[in-house]
N, C-alpha and C. Protein backbone atom coordinates (compact mmCIF):
# COMPACT_ATOMS: atom_id res chain seq x y z
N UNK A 1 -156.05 -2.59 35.06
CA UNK A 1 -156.63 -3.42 36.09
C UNK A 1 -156.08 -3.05 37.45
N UNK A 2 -154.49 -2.44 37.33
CA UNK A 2 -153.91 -2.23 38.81
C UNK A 2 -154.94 -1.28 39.33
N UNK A 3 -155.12 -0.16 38.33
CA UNK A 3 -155.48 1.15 39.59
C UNK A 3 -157.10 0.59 39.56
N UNK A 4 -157.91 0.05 38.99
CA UNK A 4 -159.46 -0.45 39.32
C UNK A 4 -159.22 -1.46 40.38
N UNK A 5 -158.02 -1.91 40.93
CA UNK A 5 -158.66 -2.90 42.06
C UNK A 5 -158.42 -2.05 43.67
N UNK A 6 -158.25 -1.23 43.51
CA UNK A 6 -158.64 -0.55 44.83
C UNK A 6 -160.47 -0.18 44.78
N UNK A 7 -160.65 0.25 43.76
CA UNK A 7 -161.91 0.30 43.65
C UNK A 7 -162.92 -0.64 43.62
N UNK A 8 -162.45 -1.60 43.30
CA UNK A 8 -163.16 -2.84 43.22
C UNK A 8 -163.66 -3.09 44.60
N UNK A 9 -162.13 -3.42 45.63
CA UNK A 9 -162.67 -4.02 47.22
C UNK A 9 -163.01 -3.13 47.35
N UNK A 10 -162.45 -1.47 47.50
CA UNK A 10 -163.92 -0.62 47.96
C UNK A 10 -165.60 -0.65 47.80
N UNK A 11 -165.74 -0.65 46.49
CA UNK A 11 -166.99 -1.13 46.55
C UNK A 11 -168.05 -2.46 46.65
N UNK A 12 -166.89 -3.55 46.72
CA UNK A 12 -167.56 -4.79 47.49
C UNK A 12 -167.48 -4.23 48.93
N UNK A 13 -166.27 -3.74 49.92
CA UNK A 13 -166.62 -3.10 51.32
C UNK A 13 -167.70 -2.45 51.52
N UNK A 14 -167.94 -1.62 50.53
CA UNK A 14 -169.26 -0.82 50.55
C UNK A 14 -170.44 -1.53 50.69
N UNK A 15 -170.59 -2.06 49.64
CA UNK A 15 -171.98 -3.03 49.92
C UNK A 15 -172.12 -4.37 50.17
N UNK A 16 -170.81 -4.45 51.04
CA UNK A 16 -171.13 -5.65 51.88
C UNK A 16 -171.68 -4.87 53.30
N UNK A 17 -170.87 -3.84 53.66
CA UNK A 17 -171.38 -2.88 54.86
C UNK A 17 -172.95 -2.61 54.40
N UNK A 18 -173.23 -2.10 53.30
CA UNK A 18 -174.74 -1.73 52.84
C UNK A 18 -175.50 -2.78 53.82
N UNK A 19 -175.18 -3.94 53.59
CA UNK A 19 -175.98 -5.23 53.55
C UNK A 19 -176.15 -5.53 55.04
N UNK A 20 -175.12 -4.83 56.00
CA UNK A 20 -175.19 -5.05 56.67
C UNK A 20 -176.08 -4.70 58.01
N UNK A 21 -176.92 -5.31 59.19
CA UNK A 21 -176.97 -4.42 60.26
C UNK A 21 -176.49 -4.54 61.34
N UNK A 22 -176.82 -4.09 62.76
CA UNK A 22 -176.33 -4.08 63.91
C UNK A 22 -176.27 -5.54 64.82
N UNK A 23 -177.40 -6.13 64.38
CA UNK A 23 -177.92 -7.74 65.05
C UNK A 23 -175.97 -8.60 64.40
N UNK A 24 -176.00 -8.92 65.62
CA UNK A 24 -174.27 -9.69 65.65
C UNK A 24 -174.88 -11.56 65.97
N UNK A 25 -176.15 -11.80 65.64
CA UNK A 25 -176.01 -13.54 65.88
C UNK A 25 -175.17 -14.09 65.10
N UNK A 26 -175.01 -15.31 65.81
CA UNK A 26 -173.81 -15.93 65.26
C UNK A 26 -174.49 -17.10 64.18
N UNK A 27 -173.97 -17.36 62.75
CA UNK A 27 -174.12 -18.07 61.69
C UNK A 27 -174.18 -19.85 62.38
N UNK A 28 -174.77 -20.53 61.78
CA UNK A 28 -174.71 -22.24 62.46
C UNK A 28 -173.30 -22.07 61.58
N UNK A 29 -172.60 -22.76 62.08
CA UNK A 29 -171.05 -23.27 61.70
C UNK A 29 -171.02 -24.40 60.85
N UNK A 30 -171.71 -25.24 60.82
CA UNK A 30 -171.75 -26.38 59.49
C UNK A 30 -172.63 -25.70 58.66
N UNK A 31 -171.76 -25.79 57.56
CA UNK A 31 -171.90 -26.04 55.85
C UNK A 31 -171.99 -27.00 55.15
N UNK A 32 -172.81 -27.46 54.32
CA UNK A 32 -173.26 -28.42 53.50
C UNK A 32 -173.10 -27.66 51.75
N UNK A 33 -172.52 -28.65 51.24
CA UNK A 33 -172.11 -28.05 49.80
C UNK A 33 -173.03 -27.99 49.07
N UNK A 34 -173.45 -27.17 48.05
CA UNK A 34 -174.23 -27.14 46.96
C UNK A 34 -174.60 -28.28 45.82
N UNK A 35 -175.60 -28.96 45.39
CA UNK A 35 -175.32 -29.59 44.57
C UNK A 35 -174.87 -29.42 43.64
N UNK A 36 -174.50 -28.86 42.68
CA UNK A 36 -174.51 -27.86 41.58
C UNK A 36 -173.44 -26.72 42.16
N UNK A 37 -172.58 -26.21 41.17
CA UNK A 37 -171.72 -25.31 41.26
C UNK A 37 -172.64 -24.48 40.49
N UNK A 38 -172.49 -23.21 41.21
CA UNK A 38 -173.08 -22.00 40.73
C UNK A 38 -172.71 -21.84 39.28
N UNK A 39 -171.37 -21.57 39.24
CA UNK A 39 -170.52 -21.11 37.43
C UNK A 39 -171.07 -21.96 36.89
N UNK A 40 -171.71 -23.35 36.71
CA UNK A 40 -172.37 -24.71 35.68
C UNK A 40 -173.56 -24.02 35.20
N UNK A 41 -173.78 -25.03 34.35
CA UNK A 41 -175.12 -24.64 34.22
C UNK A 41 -175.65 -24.00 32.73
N UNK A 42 -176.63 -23.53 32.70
CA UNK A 42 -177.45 -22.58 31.28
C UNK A 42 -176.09 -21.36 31.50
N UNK A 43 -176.37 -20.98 30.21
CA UNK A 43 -175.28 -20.14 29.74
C UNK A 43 -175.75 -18.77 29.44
N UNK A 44 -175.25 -17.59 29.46
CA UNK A 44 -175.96 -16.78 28.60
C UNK A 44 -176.55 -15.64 29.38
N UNK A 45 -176.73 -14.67 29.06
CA UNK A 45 -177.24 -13.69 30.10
C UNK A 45 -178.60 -13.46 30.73
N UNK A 46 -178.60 -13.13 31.68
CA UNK A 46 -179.80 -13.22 32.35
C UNK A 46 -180.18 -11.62 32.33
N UNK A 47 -181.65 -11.32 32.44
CA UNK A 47 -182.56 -9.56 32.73
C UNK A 47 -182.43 -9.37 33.73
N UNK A 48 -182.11 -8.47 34.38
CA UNK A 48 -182.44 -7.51 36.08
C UNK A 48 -183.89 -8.04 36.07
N UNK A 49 -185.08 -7.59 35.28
CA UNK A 49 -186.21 -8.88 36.08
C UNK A 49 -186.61 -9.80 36.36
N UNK A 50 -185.75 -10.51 35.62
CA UNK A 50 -185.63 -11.99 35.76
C UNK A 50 -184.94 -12.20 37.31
N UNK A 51 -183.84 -11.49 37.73
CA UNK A 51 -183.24 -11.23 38.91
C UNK A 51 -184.29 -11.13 40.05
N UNK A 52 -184.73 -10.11 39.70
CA UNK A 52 -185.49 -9.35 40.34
C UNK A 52 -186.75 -9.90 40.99
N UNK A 53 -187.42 -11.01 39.96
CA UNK A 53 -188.27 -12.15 40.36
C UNK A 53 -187.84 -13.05 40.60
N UNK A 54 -186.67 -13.65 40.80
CA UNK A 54 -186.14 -14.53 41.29
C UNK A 54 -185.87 -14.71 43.23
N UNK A 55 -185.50 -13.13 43.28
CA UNK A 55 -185.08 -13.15 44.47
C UNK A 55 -186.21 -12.44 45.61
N UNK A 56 -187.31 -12.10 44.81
CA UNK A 56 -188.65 -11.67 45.04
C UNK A 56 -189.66 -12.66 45.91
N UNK A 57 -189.41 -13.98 44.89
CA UNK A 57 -190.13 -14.98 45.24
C UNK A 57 -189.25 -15.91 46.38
N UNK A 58 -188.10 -15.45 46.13
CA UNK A 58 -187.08 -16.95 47.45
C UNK A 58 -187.55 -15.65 48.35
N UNK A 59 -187.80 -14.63 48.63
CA UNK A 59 -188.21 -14.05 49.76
C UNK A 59 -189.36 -14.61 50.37
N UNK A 60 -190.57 -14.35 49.49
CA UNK A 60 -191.76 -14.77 49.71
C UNK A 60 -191.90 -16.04 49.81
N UNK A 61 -191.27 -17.46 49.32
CA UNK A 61 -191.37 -18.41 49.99
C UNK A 61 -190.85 -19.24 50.99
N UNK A 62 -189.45 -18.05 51.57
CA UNK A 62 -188.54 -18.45 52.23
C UNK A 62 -188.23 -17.12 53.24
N UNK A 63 -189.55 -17.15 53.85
CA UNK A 63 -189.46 -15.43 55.21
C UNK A 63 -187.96 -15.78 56.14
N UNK A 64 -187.46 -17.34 55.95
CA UNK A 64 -186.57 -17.06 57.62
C UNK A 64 -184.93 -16.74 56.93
N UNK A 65 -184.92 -16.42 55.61
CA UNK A 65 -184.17 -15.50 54.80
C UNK A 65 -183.98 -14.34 55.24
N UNK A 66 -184.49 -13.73 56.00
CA UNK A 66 -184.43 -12.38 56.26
C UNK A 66 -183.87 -12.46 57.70
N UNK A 67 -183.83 -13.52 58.53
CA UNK A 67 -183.22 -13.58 59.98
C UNK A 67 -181.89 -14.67 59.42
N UNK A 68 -181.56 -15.26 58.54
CA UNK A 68 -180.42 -15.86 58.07
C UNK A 68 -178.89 -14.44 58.14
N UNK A 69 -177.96 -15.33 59.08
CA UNK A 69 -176.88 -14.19 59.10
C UNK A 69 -175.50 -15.32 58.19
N UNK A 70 -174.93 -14.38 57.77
CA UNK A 70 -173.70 -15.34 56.65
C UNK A 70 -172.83 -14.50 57.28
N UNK A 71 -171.97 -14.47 58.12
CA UNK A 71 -170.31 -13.51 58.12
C UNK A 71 -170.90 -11.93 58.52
N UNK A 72 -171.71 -12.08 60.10
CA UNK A 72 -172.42 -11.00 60.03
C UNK A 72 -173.09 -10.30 59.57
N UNK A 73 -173.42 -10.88 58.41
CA UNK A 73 -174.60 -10.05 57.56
C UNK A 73 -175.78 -10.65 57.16
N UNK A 74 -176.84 -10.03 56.93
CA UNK A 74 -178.17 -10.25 56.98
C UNK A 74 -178.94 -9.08 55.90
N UNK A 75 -179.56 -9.57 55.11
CA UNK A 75 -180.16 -8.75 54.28
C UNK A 75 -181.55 -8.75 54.39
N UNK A 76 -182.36 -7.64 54.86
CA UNK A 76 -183.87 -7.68 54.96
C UNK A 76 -184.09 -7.30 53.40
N UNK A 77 -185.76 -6.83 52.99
CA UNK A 77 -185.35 -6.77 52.14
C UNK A 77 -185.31 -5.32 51.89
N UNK A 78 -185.03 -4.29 52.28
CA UNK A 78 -184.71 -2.51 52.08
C UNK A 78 -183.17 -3.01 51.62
N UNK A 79 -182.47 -3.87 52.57
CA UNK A 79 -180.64 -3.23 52.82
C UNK A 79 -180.77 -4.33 51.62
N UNK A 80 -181.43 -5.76 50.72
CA UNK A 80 -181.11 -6.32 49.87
C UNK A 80 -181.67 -5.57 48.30
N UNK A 81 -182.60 -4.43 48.71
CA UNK A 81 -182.99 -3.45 47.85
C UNK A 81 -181.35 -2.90 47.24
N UNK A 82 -181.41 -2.00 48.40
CA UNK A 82 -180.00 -1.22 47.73
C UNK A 82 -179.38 -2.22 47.55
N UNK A 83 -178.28 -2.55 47.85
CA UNK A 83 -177.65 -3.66 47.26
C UNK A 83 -177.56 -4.32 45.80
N UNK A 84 -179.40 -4.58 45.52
CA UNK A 84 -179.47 -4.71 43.74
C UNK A 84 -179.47 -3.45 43.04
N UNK A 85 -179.79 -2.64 43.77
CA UNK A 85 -179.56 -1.29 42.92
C UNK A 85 -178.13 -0.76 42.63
N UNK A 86 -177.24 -1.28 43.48
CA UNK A 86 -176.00 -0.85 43.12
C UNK A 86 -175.56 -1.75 41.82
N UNK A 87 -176.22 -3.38 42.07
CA UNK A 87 -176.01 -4.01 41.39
C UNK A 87 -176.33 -3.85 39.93
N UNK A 88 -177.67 -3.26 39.70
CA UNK A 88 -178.33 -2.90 38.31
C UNK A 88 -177.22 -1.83 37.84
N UNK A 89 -177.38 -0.51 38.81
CA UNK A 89 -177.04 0.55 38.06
C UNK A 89 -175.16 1.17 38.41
N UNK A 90 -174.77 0.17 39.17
CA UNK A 90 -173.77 0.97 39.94
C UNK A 90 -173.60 2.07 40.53
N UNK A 91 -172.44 2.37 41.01
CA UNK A 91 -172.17 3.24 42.44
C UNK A 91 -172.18 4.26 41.63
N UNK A 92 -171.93 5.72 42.38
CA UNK A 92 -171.67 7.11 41.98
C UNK A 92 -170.60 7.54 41.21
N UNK A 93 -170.14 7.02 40.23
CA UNK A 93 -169.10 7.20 39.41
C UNK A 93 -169.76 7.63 37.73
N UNK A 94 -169.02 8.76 36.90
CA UNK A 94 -169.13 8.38 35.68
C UNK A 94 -168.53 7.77 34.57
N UNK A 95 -167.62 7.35 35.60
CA UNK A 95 -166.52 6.26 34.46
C UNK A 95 -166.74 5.03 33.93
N UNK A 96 -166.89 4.60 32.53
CA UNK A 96 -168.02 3.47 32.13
C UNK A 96 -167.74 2.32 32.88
N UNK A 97 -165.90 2.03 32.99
CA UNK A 97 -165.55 1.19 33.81
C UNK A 97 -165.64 0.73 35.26
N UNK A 98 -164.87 1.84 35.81
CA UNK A 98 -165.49 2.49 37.38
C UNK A 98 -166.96 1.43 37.52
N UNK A 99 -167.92 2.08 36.87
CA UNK A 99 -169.36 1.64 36.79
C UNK A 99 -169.65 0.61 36.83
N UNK A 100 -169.06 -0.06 35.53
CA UNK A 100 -168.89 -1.79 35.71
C UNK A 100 -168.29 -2.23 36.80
N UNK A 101 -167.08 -1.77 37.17
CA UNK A 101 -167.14 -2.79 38.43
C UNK A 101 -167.85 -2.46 39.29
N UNK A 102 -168.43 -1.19 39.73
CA UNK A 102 -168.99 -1.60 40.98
C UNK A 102 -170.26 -1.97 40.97
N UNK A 103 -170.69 -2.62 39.60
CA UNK A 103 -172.17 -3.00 39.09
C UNK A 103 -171.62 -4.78 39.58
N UNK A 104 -170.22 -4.91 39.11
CA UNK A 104 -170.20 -6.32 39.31
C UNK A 104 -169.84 -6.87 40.35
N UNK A 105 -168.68 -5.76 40.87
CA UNK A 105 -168.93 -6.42 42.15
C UNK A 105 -169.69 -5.97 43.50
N UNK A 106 -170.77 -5.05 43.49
CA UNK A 106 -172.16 -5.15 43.78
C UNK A 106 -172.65 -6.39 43.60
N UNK A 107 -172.92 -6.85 42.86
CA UNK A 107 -173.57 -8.37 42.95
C UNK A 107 -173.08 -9.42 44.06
N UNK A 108 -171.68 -9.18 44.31
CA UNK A 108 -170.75 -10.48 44.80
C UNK A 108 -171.27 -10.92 46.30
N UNK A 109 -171.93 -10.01 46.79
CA UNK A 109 -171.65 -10.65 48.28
C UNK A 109 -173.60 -11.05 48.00
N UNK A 110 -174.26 -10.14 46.99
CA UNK A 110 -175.62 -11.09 47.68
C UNK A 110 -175.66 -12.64 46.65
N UNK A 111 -174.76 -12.93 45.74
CA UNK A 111 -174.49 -14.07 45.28
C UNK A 111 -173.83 -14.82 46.10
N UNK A 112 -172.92 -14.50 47.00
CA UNK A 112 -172.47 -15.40 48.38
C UNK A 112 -173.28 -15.53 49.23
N UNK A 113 -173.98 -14.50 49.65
CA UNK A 113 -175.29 -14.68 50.78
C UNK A 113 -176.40 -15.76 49.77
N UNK A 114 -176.87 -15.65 49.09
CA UNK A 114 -177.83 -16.45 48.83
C UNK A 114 -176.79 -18.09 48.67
N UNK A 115 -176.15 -18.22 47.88
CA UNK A 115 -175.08 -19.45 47.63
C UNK A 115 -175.07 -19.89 49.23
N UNK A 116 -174.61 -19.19 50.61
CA UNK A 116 -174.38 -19.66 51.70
C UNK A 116 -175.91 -20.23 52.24
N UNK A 117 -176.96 -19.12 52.23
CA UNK A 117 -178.11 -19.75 52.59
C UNK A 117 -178.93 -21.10 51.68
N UNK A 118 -178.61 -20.86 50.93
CA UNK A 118 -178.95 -22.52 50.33
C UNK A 118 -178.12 -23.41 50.83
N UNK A 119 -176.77 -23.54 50.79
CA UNK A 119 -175.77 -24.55 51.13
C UNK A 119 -176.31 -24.89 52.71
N UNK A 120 -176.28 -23.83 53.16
CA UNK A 120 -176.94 -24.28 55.18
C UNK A 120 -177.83 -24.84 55.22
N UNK A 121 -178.90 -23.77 54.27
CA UNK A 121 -180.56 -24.61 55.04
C UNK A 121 -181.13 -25.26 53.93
N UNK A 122 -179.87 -26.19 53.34
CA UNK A 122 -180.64 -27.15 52.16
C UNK A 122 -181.68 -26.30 51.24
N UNK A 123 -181.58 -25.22 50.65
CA UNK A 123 -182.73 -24.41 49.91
C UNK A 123 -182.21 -24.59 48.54
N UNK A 124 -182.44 -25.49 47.53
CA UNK A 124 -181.99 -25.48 46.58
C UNK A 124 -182.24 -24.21 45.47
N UNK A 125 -183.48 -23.55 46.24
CA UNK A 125 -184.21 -22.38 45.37
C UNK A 125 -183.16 -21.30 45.30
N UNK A 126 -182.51 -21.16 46.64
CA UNK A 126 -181.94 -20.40 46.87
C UNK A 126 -180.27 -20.19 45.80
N UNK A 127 -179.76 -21.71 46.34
CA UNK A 127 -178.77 -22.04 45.30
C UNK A 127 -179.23 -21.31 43.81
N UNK A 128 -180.29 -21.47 43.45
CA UNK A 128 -180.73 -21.29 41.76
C UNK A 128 -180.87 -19.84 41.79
N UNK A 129 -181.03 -18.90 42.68
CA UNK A 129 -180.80 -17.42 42.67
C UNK A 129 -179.75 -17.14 43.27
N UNK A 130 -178.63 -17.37 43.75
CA UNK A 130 -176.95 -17.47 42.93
C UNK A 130 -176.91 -17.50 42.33
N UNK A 131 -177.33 -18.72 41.07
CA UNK A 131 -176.66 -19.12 39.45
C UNK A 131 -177.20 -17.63 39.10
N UNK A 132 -178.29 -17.26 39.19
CA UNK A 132 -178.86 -16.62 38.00
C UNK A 132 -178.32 -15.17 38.33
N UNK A 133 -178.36 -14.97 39.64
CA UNK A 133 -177.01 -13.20 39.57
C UNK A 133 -176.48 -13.61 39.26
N UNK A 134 -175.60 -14.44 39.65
CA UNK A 134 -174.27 -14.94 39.01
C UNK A 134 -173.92 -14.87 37.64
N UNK A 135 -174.95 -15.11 36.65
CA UNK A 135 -175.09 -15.42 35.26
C UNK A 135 -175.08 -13.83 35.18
N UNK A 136 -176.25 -12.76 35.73
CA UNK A 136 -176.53 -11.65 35.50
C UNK A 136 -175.48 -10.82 35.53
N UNK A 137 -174.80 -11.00 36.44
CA UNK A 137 -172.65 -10.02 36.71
C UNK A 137 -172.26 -10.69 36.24
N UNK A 138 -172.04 -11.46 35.82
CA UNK A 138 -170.86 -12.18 35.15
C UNK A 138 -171.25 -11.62 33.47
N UNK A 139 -172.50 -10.76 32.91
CA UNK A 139 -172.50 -10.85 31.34
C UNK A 139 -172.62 -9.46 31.77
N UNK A 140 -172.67 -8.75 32.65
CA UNK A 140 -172.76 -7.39 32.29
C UNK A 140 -171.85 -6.69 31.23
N UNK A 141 -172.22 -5.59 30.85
CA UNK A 141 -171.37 -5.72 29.62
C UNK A 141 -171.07 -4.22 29.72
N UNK A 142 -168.89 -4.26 28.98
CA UNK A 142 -168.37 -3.22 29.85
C UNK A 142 -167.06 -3.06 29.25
N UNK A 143 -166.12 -2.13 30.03
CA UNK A 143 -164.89 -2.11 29.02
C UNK A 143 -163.99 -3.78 29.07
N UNK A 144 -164.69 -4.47 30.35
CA UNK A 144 -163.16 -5.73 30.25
C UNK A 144 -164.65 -6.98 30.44
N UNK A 145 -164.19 -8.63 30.43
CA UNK A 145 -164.60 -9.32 30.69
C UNK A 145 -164.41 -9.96 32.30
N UNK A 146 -165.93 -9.58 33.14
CA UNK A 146 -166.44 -9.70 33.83
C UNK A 146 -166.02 -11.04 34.85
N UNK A 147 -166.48 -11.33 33.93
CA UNK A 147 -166.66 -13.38 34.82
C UNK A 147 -165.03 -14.02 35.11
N UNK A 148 -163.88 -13.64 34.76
CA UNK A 148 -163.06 -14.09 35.62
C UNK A 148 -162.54 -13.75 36.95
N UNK A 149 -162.29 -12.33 36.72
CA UNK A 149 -162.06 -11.44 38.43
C UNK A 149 -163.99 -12.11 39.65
N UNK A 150 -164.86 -11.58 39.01
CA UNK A 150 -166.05 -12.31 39.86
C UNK A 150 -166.23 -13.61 40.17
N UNK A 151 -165.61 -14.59 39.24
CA UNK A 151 -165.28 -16.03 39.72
C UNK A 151 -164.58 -16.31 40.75
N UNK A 152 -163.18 -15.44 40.49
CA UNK A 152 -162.56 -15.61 41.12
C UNK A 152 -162.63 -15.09 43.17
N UNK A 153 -163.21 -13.81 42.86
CA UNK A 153 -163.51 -13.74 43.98
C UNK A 153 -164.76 -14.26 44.86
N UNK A 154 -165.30 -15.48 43.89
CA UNK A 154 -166.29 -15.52 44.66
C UNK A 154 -165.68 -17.32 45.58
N UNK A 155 -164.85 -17.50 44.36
CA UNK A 155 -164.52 -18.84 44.64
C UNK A 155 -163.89 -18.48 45.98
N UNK A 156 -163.12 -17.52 46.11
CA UNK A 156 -161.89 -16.76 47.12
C UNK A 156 -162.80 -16.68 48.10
N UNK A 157 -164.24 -16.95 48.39
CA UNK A 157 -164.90 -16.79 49.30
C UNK A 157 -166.00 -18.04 49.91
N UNK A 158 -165.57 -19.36 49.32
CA UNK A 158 -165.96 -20.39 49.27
C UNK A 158 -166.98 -20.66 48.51
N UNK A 159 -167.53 -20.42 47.38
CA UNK A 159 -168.55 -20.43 46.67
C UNK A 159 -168.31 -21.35 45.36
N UNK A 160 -168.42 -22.33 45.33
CA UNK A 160 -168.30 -23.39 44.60
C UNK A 160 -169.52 -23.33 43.22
């Protein structure tokens, strides 16, 4: 676990930068908590299309998602493209592990971005595509178990 956690924040740095662009507006400063903690909930693993239509449709019924900034970042949907792609398939590594993490923690920051944009703009839809990446990295399946280091850092990032 020592020598994978350099790799780890590298590749959350990575694709939190991915995620990122040049537009610097500033986030509304009140937060409103989630009803529901993301980790609750149905159990069990979730499909990349199930993902995939999840966060398909909070696009399409929720356009001012795409001008929403969380901690400087903003995901249209190209830079929230890559992002799940790192997430599905992971980064450029052939190490099975390597792979896993940066499959899992690829996921982490657009499970905080969506978790933050629900908590702000009251979008409960949004909240419910958290749970379900959330569910999706947390079962990926790999040399170690997933869902405590990703809990943990997500909690480490206010994500209840």
């Amino acid at each position: 676990m020592t020598r994978r956690l350099p790799v780890v924040f590298t590749v959350a740095l990575l694709v939190v930068t991915a995620g990122c662009s040049g537009k610097k507006t500033a986030a509304p400063q009140t937060t409103t908590a989630a009803a529901t903690s993301i980790f609750a909930g149905a159990a069990g693993p979730v499909t990349f299309p199930t993902v995939r239509g999840t966060v398909d449709d909070l696009y399409a019924r929720h356009p001012e998602i795409r001008r929403f900034v969380s901690r400087d970042v903003f995901y249209t949907p190209s830079t929230r493209d890559k992002v799940l792609t790192v997430c599905r398939r992971g980064g450029p590594t052939v190490d099975a592990r390597e792979r896993e993490t940066s499959r899992v923690f690829g996921c982490a920051p657009l499970i905080f971005f969506f978790y933050s944009f629900g908590a702000r703009r009251h979008v409960a839809e949004s909240t419910a595509v958290a749970q379900t990446l959330y569910r999706y990295a947390a079962n990926i399946r790999g040399p170690f178990d997933p869902r405590p280091q990703l809990t943990g850092l997500l909690r480490s990032w206010g994500v209840r």
